[in-house]
Protein backbone atom coordinates (compact mmCIF):
# COMPACT_ATOMS: atom_id res chain seq x y z
CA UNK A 1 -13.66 7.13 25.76
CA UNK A 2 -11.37 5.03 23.29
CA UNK A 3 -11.39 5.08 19.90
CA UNK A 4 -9.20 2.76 17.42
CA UNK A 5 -7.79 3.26 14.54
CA UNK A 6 -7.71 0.85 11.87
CA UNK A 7 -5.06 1.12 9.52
CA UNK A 8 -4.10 -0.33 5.98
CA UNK A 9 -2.11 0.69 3.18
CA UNK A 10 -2.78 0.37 -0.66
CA UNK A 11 -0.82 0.57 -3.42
CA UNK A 12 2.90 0.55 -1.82
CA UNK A 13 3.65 -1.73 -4.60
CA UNK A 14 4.37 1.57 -6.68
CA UNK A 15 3.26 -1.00 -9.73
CA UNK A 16 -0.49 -0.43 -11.03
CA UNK A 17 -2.36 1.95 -8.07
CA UNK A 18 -2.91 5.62 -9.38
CA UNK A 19 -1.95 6.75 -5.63
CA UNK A 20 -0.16 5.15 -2.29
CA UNK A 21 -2.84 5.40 0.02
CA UNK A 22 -1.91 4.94 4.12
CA UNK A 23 -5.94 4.68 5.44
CA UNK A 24 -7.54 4.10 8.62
CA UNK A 25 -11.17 3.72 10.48
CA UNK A 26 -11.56 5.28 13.03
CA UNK A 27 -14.40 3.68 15.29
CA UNK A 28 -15.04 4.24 18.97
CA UNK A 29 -14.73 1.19 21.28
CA UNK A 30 -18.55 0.73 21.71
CA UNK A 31 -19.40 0.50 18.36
CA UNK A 32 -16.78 -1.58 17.70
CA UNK A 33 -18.46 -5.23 18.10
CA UNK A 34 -21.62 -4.00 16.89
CA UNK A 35 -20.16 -2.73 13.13
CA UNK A 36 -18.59 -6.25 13.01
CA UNK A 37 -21.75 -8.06 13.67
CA UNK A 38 -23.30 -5.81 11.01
CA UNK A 39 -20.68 -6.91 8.77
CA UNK A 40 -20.97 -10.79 9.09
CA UNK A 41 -25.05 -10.14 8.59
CA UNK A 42 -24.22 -8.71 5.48
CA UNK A 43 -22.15 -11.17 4.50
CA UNK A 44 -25.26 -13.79 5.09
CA UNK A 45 -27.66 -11.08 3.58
CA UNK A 46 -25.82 -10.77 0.52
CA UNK A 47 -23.94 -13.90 -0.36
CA UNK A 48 -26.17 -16.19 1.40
CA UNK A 49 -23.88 -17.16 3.90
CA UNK A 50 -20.43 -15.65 5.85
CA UNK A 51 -18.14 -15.56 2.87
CA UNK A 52 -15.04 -14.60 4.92
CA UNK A 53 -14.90 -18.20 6.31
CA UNK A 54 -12.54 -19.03 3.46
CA UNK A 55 -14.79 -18.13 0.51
CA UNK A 56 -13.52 -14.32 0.17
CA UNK A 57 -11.08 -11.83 1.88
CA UNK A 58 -12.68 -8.43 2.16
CA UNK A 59 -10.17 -6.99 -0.14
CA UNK A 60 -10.99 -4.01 -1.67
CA UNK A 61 -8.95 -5.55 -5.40
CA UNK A 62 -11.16 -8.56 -5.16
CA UNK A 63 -14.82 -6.84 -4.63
CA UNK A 64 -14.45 -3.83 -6.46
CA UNK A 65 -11.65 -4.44 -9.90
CA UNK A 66 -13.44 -3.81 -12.93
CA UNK A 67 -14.21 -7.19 -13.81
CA UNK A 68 -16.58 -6.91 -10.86
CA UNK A 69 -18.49 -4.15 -12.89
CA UNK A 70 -18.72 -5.62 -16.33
CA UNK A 71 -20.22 -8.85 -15.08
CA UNK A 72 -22.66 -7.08 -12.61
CA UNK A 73 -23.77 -5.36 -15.66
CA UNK A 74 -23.96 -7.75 -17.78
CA UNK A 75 -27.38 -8.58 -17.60
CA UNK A 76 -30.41 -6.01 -15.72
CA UNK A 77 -30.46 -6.01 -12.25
CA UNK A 78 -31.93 -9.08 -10.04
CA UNK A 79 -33.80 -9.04 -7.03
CA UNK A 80 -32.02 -9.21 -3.73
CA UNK A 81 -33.38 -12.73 -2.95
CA UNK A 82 -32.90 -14.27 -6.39
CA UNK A 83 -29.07 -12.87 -6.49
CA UNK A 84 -28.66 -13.83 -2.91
CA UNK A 85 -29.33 -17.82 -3.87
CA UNK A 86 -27.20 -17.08 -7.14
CA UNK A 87 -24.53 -15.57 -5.51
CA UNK A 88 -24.30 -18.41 -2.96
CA UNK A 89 -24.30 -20.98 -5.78
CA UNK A 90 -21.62 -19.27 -7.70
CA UNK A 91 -19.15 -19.25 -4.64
CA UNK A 92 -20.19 -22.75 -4.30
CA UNK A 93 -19.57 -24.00 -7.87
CA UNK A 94 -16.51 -21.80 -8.92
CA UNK A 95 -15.41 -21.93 -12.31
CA UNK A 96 -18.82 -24.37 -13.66
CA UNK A 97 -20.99 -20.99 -12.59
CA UNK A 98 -23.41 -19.66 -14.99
CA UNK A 99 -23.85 -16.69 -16.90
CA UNK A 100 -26.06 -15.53 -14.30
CA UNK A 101 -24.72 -16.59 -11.24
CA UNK A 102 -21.48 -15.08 -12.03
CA UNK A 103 -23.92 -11.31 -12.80
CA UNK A 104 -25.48 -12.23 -9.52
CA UNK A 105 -22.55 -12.66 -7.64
CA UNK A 106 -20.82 -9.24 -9.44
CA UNK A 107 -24.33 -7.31 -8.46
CA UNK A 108 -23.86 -9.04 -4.62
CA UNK A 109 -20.52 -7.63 -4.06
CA UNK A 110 -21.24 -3.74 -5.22
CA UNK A 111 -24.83 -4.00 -3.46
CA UNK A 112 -22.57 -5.68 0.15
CA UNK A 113 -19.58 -2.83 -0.47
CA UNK A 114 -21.95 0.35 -0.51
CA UNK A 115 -24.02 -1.60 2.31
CA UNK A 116 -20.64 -1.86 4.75
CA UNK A 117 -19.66 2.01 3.62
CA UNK A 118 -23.49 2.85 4.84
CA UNK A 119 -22.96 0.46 8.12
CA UNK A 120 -20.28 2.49 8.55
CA UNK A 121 -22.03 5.66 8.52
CA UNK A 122 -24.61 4.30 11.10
CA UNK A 123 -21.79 3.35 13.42
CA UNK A 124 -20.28 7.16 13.43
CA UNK A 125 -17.03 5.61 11.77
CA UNK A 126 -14.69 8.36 10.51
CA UNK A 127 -12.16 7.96 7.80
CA UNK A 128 -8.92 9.57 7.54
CA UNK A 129 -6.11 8.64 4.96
CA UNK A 130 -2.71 10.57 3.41
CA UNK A 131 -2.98 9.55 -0.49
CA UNK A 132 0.49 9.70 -1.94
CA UNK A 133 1.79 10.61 -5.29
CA UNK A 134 3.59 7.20 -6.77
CA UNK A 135 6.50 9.65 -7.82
CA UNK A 136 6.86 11.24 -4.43
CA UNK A 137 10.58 11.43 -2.99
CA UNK A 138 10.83 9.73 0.05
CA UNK A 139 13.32 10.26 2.83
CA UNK A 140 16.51 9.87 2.78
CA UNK A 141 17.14 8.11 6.95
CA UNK A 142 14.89 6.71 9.27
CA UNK A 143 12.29 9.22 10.12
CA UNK A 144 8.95 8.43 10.23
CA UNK A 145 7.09 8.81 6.89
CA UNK A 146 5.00 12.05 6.19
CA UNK A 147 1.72 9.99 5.37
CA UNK A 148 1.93 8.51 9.03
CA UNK A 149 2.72 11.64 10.75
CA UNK A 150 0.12 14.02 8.83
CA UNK A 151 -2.48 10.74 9.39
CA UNK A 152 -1.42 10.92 13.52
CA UNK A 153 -2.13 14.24 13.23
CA UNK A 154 -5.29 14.62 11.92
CA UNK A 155 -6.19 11.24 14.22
CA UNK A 156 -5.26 13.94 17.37
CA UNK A 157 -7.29 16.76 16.21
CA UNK A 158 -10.57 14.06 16.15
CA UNK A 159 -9.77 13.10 19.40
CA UNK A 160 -9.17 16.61 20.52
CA UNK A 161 -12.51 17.16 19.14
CA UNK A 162 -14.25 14.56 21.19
CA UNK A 163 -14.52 15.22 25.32
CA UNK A 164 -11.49 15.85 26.99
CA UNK A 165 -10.86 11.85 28.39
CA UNK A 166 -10.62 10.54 24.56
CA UNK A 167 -7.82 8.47 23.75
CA UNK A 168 -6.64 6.22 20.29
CA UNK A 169 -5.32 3.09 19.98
CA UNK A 170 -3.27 2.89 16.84
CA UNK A 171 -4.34 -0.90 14.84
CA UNK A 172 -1.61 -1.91 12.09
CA UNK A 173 -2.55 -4.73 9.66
CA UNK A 174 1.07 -6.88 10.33
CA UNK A 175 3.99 -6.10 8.08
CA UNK A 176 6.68 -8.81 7.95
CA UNK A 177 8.57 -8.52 11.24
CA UNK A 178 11.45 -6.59 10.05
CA UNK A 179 9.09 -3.56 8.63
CA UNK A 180 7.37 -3.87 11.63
CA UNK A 181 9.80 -3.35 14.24
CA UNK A 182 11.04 -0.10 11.85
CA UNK A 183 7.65 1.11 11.88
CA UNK A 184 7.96 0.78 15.76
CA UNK A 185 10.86 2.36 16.13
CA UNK A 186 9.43 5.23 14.16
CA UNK A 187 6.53 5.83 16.29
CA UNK A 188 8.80 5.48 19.16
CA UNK A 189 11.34 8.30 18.27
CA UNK A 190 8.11 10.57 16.59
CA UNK A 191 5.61 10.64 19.82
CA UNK A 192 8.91 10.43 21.93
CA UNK A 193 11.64 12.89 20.79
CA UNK A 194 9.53 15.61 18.61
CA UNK A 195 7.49 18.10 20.23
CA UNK A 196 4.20 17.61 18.22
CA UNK A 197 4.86 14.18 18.43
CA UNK A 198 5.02 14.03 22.55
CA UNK A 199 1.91 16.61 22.61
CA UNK A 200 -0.28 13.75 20.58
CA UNK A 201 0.79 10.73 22.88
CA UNK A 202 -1.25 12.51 25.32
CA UNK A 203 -4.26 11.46 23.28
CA UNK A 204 -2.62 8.76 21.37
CA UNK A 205 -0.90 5.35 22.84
CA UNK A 206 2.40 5.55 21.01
CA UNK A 207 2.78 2.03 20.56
CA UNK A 208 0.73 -0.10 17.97
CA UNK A 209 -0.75 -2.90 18.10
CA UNK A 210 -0.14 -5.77 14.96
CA UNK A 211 -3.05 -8.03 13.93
CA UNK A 212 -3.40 -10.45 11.14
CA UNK A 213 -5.81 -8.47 8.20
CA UNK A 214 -7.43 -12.19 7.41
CA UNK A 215 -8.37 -12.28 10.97
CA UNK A 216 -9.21 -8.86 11.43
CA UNK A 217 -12.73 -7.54 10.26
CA UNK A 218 -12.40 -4.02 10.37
CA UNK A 219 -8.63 -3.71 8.59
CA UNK A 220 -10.30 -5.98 6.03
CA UNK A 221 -12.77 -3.07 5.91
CA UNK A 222 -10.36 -0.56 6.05
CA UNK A 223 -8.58 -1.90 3.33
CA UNK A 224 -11.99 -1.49 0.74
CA UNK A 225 -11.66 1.94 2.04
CA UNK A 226 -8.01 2.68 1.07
CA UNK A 227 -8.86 1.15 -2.35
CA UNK A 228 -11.98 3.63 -3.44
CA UNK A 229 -9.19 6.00 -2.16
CA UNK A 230 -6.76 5.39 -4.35
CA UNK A 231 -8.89 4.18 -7.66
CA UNK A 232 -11.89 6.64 -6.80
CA UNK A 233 -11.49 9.65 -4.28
CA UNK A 234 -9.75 12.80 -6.19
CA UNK A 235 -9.42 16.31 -4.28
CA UNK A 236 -7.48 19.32 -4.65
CA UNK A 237 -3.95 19.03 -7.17
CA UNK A 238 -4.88 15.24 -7.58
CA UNK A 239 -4.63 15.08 -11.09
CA UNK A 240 -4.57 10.97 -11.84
CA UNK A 241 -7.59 9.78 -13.80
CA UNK A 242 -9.74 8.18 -11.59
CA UNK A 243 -12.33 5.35 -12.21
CA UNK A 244 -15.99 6.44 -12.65
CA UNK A 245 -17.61 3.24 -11.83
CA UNK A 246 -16.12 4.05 -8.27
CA UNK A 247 -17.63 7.54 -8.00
CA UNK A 248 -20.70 6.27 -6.08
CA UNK A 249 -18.72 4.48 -4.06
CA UNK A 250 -15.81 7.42 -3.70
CA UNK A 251 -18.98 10.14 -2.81
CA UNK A 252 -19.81 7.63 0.36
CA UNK A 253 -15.94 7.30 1.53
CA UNK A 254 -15.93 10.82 0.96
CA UNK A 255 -19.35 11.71 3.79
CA UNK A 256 -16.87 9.45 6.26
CA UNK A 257 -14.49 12.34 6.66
CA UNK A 258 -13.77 14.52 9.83
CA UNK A 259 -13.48 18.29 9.58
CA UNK A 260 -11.59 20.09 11.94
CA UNK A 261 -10.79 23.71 12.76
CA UNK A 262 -7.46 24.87 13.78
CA UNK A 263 -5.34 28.27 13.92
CA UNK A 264 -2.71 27.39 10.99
CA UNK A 265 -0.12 29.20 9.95
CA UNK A 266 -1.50 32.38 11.78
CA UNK A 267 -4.88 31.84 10.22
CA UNK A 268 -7.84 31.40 12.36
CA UNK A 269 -10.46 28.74 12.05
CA UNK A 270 -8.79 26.84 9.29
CA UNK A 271 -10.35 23.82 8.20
CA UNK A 272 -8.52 20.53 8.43
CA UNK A 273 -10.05 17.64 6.64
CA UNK A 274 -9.30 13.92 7.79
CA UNK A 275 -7.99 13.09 4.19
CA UNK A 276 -5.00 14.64 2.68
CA UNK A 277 -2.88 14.36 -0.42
CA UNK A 278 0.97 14.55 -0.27
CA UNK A 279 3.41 15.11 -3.25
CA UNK A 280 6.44 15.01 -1.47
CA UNK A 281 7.21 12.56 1.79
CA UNK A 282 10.76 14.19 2.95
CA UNK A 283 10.73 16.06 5.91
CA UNK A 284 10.78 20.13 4.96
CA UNK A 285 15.02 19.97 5.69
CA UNK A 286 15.61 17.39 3.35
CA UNK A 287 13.33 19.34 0.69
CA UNK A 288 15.78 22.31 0.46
């Protein structure tokens, strides 16, 4: 049984995100096709038409900043079939859309976001994510990056947790080429030359595929995900502010995660959640 993971990153900019936030969606091959259909009849459901045919990327920044909110609550709520038909016309008419089309259309993409975290759910989709401190120190060489190798690893315990033929399949939303072929090299030298690294290629294909995110349905999902992550989801010694208009949204990404249980550090039965937070990305040698 195979089961991909869909990965995108938020907030590497270091500029304006709260946290860095390296997410992915996990969904098993068979319900693959059948979340993406879901996704394009929400798109007709709730915008009146499929709005990633050049209208709108699925970007997390576009359907959820906070302009979203204030015109979504601008005026009361409208009925699903009356905001539909606004919503359509405002994507339509751009900048000459009214008052209310443009409170429709905010209403549309909160109502279509919570829908595709709740398509999710019905599809057994799992989310797992490291969220990163902005200040963290990073490494000083070429080893792969904490929030990928704690993310691999909580990626194996799922599939260790699933019947004993389960595989992943590793799905990067394309860096330029020159990231890209670092980030292969990475993987390469992690699943290849460190012990916990070659015990997880035998559950996880070591090399990645690349796709293009415009293209690509589910790291367009993904990346709403790693968003609410970052602006939303707090656990633990997270201690940025986060936004509360998100914490509806944050309590669904939140139901998405996997629990495992694993002996660690001598203790039995520990729980292991898909989602972690890192403060510091250099390997424990370099932290000395």
């Amino acid at each position: 049984m195979g089961y991909f993971l869909f990965i995108d990153e938020s907030g590497h900019d270091r500029k304006y995100a709260p946290y860095e936030v390296l997410a992915g969606l996990c969904v098993e091959d068979r319900e693959i096709w059948n979340l993406i259909q879901g996704v394009w009849s929400a798109e007709e459901r709730f915008f009146g038409q499929r709005v990633t045919d050049g209208f709108l990327e699925l970007k997390g920044k576009k359907l959820l900043k906070k302009k979203t909110f204030s015109l979504a609550g601008q005026l009361s709520t409208i009925a699903e079939e009356e905001r539909r038909e606004l919503a359509r016309a405002c994507l339509l008419q751009g900048d000459g859309a009214s008052r209310r089309q443009l409170t429709a259309l905010g209403q549309a993409k909160l109502a279509f976001v919570e829908h595709l975290l709740e398509l999710c759910s019905q599809h057994r989709a799992k989310v797992f994510a490291s969220l990163v401190d902005v200040e963290a120190e990073r490494p000083e060489d070429n080893y792969l990056r904490k929030d990928y190798s704690f993310l691999f690893e909580r990626f194996f315990y799922f599939l260790e947790d699933q019947d004993r033929t389960s595989y992943g399949v590793v799905v990067f939303d394309e860096l330029d080429k020159s990231k890209s072929h670092i980030l292969v090299d990475q993987m390469s030298a992690y699943f290849q030359k460190t012990v916990k690294g070659r015990m997880r290629a035998s559950r996880i294909i070591p090399e990645p595929f690349f796709v293009h995110s415009d293209l690509t349905t589910l790291i367009q999902l993904t990346d709403i995900v790693a968003y609410i992550l970052s602006w939303g989801v707090r656990f633990g010694a997270m201690a940025k502010p986060a936004r509360a208009e998100l914490a509806r949204l944050a309590e669904f990404v939140l139901q998405l995660r996997h629990r495992s249980r694993r002996q660690v550090n001598g203790q039995e039965d520990f729980v292991v959640w898909s989602l972690t937070h890192i403060s510091d990305l250099r390997p424990l040698e370099q932290q000395q």
